[in-house]
C-alpha atoms as a PDB file:
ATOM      1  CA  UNK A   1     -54.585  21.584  -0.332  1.00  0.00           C
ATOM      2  CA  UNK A   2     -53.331  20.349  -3.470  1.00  0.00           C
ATOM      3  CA  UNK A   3     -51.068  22.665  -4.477  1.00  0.00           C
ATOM      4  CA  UNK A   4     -49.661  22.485  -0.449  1.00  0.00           C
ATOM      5  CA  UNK A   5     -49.300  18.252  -1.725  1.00  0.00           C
ATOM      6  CA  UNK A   6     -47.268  19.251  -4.390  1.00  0.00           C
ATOM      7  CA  UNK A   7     -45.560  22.134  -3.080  1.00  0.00           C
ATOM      8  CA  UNK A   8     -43.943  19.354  -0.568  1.00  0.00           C
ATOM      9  CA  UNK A   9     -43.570  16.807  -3.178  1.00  0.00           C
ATOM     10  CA  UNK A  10     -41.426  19.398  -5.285  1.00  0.00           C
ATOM     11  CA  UNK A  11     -39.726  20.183  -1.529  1.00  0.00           C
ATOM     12  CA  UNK A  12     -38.647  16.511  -1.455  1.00  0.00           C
ATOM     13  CA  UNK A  13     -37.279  15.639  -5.037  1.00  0.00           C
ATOM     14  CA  UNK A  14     -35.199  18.824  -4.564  1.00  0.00           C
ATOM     15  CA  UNK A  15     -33.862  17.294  -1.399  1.00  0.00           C
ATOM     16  CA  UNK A  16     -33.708  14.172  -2.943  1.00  0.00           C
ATOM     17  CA  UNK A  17     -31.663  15.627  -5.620  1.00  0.00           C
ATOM     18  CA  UNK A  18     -28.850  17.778  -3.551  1.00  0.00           C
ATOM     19  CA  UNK A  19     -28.265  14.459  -1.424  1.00  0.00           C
ATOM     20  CA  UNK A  20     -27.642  12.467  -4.640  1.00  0.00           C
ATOM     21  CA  UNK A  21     -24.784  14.986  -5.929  1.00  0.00           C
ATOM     22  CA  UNK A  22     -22.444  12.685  -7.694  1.00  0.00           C
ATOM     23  CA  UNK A  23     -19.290  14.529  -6.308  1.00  0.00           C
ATOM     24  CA  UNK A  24     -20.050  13.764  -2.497  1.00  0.00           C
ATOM     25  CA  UNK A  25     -21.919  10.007  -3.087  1.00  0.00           C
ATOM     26  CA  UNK A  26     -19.312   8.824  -5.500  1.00  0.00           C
ATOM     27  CA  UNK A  27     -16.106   8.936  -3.123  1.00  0.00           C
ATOM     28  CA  UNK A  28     -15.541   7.979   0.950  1.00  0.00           C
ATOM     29  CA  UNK A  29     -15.732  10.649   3.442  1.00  0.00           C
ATOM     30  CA  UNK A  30     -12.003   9.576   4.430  1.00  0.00           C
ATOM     31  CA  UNK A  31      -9.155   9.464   2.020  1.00  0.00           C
ATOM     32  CA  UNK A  32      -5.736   9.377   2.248  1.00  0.00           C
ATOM     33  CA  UNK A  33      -3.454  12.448   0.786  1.00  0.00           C
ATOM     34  CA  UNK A  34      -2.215   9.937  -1.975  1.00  0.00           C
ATOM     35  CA  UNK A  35      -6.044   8.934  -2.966  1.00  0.00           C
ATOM     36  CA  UNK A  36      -6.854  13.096  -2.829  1.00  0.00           C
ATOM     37  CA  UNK A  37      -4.626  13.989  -4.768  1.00  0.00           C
ATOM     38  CA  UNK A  38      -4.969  11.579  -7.547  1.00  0.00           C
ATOM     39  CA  UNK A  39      -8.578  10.257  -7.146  1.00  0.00           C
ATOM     40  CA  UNK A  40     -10.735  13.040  -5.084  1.00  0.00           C
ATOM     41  CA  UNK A  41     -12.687  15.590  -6.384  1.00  0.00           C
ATOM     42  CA  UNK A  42      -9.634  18.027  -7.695  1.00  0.00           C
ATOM     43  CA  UNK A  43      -7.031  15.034  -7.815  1.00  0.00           C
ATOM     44  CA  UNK A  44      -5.041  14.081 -10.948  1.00  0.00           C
ATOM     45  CA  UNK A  45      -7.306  12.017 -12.757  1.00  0.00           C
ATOM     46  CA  UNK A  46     -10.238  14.111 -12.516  1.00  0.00           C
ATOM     47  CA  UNK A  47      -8.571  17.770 -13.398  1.00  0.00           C
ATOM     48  CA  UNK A  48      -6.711  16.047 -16.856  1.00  0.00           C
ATOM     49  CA  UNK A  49     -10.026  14.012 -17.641  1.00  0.00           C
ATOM     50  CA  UNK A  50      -8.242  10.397 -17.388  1.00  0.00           C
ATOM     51  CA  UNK A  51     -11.296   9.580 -15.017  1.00  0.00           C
ATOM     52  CA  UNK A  52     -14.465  12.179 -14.433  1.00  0.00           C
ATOM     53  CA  UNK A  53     -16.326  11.577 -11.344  1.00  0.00           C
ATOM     54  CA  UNK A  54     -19.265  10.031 -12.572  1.00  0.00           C
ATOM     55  CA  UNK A  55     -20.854   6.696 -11.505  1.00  0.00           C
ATOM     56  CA  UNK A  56     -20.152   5.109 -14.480  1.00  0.00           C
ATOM     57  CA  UNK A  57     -16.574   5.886 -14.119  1.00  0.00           C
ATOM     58  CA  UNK A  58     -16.475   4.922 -10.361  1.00  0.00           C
ATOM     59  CA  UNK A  59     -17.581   1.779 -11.433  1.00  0.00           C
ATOM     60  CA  UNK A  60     -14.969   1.319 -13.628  1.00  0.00           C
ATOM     61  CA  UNK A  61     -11.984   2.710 -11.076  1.00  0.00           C
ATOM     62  CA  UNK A  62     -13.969   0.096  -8.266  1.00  0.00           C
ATOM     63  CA  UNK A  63     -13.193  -2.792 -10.652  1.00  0.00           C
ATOM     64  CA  UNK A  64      -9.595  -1.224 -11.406  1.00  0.00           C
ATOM     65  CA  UNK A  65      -9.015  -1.249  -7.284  1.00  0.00           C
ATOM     66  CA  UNK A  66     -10.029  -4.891  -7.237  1.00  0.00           C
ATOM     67  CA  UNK A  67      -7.750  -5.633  -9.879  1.00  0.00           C
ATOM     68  CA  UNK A  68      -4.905  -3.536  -8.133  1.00  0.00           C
ATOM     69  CA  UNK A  69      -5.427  -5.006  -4.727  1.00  0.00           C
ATOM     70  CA  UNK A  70      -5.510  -8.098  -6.093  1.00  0.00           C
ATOM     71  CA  UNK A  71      -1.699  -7.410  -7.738  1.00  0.00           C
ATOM     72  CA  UNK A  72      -0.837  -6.226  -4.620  1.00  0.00           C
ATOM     73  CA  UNK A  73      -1.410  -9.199  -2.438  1.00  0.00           C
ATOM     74  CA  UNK A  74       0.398 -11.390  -4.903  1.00  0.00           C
ATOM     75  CA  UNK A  75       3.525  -9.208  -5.383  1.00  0.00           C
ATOM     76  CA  UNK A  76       3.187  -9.222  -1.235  1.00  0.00           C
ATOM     77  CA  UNK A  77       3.897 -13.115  -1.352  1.00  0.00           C
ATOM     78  CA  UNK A  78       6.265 -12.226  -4.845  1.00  0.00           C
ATOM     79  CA  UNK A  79       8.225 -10.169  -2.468  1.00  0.00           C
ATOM     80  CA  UNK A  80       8.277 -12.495   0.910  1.00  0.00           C
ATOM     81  CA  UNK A  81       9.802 -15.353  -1.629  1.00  0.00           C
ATOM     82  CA  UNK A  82      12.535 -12.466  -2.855  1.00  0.00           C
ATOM     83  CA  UNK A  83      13.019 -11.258   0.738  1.00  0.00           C
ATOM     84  CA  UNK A  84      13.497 -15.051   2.005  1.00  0.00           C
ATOM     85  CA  UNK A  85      16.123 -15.434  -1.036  1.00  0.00           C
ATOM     86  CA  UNK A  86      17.820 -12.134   0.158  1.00  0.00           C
ATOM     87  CA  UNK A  87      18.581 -13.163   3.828  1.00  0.00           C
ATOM     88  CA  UNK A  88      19.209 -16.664   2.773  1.00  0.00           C
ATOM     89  CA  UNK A  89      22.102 -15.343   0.715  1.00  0.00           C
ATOM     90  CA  UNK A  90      23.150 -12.900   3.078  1.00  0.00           C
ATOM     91  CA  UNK A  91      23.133 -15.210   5.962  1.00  0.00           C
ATOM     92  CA  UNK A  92      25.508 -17.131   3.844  1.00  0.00           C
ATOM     93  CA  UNK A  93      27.743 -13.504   3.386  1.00  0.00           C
ATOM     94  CA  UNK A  94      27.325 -13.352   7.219  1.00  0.00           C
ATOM     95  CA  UNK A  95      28.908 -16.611   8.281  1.00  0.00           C
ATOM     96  CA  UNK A  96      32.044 -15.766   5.555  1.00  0.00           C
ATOM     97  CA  UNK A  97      30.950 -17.067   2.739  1.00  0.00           C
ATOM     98  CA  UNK A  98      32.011 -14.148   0.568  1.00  0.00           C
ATOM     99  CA  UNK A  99      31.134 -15.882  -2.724  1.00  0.00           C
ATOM    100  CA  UNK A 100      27.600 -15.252  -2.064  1.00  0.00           C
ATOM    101  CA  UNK A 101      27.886 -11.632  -2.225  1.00  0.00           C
ATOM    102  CA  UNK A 102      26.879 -11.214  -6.099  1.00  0.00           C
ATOM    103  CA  UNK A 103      23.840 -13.660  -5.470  1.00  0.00           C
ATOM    104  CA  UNK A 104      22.637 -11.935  -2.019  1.00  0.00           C
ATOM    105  CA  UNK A 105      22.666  -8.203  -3.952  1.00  0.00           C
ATOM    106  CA  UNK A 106      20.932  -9.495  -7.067  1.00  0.00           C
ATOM    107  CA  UNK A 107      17.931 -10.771  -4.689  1.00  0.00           C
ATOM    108  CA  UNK A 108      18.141  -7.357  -2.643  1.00  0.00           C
ATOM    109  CA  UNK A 109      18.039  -5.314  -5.817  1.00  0.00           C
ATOM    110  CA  UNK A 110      14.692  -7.215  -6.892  1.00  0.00           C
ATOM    111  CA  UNK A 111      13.094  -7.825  -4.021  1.00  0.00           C
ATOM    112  CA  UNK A 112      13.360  -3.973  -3.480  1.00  0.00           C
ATOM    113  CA  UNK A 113      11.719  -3.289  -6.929  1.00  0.00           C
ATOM    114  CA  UNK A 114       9.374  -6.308  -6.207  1.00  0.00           C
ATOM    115  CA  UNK A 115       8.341  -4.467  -3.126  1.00  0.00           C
ATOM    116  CA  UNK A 116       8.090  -0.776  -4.501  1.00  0.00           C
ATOM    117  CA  UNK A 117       5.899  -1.680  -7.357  1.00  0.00           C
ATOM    118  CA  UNK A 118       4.051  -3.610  -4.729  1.00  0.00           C
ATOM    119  CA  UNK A 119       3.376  -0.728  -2.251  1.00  0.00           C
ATOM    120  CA  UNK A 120       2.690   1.437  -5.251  1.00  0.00           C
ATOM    121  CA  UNK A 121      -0.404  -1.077  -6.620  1.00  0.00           C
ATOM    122  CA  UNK A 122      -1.829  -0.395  -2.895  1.00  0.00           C
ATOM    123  CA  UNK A 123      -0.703   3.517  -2.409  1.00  0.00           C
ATOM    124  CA  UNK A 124      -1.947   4.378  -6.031  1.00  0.00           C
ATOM    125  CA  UNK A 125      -5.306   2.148  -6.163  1.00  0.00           C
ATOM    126  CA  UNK A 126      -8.682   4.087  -6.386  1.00  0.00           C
ATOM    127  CA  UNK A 127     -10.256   4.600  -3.264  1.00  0.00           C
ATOM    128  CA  UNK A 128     -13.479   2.437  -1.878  1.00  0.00           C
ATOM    129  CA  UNK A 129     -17.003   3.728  -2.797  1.00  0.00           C
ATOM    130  CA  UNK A 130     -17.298   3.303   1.050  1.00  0.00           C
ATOM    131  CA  UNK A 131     -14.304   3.302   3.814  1.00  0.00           C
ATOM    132  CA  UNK A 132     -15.099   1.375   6.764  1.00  0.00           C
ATOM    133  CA  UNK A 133     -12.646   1.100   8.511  1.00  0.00           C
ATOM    134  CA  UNK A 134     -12.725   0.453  12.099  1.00  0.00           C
ATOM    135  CA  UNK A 135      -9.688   1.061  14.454  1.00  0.00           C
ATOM    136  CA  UNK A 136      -7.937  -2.003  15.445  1.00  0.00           C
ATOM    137  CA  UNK A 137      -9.439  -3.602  12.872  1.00  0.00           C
ATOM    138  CA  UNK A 138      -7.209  -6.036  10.260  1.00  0.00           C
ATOM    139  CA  UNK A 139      -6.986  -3.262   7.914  1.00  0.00           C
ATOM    140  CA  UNK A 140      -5.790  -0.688  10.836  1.00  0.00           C
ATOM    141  CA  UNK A 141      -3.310  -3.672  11.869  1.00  0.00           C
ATOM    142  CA  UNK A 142      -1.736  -3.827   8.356  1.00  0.00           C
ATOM    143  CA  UNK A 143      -1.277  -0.369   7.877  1.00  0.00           C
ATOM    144  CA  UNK A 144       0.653   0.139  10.357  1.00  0.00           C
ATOM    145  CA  UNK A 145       2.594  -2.854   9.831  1.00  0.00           C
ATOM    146  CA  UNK A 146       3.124  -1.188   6.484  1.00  0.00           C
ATOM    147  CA  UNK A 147       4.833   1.601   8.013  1.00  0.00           C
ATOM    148  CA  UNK A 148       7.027  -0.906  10.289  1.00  0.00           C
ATOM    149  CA  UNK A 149       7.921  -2.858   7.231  1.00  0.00           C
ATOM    150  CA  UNK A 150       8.576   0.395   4.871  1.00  0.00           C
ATOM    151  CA  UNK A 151      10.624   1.982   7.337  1.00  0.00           C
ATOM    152  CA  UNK A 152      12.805  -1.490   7.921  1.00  0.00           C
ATOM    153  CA  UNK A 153      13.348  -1.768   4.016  1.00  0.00           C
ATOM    154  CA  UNK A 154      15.042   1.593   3.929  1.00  0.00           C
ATOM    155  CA  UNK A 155      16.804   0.932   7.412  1.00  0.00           C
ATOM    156  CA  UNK A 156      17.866  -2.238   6.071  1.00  0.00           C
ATOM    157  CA  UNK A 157      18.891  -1.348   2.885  1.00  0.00           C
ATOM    158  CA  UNK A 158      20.919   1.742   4.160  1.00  0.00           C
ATOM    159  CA  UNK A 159      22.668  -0.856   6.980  1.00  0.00           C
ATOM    160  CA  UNK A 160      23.478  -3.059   4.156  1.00  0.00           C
ATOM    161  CA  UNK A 161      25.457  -0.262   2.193  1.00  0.00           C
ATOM    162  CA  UNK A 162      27.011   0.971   5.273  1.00  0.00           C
ATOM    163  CA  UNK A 163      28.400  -2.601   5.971  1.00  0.00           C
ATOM    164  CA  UNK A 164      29.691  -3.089   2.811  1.00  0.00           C
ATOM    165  CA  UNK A 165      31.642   0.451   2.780  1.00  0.00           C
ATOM    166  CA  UNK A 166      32.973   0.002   6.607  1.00  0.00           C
ATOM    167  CA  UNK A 167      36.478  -1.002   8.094  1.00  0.00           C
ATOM    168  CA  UNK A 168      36.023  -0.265  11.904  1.00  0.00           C
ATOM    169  CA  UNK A 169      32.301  -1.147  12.715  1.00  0.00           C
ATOM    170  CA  UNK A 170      31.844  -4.250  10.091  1.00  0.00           C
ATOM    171  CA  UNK A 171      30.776  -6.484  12.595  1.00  0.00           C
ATOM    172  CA  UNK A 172      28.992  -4.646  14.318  1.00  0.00           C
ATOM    173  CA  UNK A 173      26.863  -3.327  11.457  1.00  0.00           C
ATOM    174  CA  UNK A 174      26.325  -6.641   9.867  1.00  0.00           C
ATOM    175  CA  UNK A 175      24.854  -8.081  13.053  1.00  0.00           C
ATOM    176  CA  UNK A 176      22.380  -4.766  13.039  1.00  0.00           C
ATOM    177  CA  UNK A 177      21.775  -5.239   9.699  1.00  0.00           C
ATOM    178  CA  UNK A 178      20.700  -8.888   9.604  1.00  0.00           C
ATOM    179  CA  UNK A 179      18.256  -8.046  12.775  1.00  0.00           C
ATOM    180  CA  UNK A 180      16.740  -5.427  10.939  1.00  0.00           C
ATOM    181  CA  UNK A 181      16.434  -7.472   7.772  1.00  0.00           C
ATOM    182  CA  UNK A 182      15.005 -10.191  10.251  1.00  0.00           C
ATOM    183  CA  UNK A 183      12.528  -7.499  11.836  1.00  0.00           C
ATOM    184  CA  UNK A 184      11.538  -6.428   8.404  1.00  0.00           C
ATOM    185  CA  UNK A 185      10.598  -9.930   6.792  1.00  0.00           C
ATOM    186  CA  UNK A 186       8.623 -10.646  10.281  1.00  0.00           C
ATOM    187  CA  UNK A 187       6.547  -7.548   9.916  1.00  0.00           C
ATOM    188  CA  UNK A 188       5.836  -8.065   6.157  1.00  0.00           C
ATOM    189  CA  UNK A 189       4.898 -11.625   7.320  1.00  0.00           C
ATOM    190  CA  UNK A 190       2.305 -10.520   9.815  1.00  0.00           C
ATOM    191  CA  UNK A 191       0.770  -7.729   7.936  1.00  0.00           C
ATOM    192  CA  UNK A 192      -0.307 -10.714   5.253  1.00  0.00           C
ATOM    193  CA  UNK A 193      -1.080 -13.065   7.733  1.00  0.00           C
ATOM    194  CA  UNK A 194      -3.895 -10.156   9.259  1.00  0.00           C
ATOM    195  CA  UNK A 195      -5.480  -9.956   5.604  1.00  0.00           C
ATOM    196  CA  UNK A 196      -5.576 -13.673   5.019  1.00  0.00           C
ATOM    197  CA  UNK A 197      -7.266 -14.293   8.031  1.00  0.00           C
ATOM    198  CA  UNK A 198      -9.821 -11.595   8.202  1.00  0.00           C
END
């Protein structure tokens, strides 16, 4: 009877054991192809050794993604100032004040590196020890205002160049332009108004 005890006791530690493996327990079930491929199991970081998979090392890359997250919400308000600046300027180009041209393309240069390096903090950060994510939730909702917002930053910024190069559709490209640009600060907007009041 004793050895049947221990027999089930040695049954259970194994169990115990092959549920604790560090390579399945330390990451989320879900991860995006960016967080595979530089923080899962075979990604970047583990393959050239910057960052093994063990729990002490997760607990240093969780602290990291705070940090990174962190620097991502702020360069989100850095870039809604530089955005604001941007159109504020380029209204000015808009109405005919052509003087404003140097001023508006300065702010759309940074506020385009301002929001690169921003989406890069978010795209690049570790991933959570635990993803729960629910759809529809705030998380869900700024995602995909991400990919509005992303997709109007390139849309806007390849309007803007077309304007400036054009002779028959000026006008018409400059109004398209500015509603884009308009569309584009609204969505970045919302996206940090659904994380600030989660």
């Amino acid at each position: 009877m004793r050895l049947f005890f221990l027999l089930l006791f040695f049954l259970a530690l194994q169990n115990l054991h092959s549920q604790t493996d560090t390579s399945i327990a330390l990451l989320p079930n879900k991860m995006s192809i960016v967080e595979k491929s530089l923080w899962g199991k075979k990604g970047f970081f583990r393959i050239t050794g910057i960052a093994p998979l063990t729990p002490e090392a997760r607990e240093r890359e969780l602290k990291f993604r705070r940090i990174m997250l962190t620097m991502h919400q702020l360069g989100g308000f850095t870039t809604l100032g530089l955005m604001a600046l941007s159109g504020y300027y380029g209204k000015k180009v808009y109405d005919g004040k052509y003087e404003f041209v140097d001023k508006h393309r300065t702010f759309v240069r940074v506020t385009i590196a301002s929001y690169t390096l921003t989406a890069l903090l978010a795209l690049a950060s570790p991933p959570p020890l635990i993803r729960r994510e629910k759809s529809g939730g705030s998380i869900a909702i700024h995602k995909t205002l991400a990919w509005l917002h992303s997709t109007g930053m390139i849309a806007t910024a390849i309007l803007g160049r077309n304007t400036r190069y054009s002779t028959t559709d000026y006008n018409k490209l400059k109004k398209i332009h500015m509603g884009v640009a308009i569309a584009t600060f609204t969505s970045l907007a919302t996206s940090m108004v659904v994380i600030m009041l989660r």
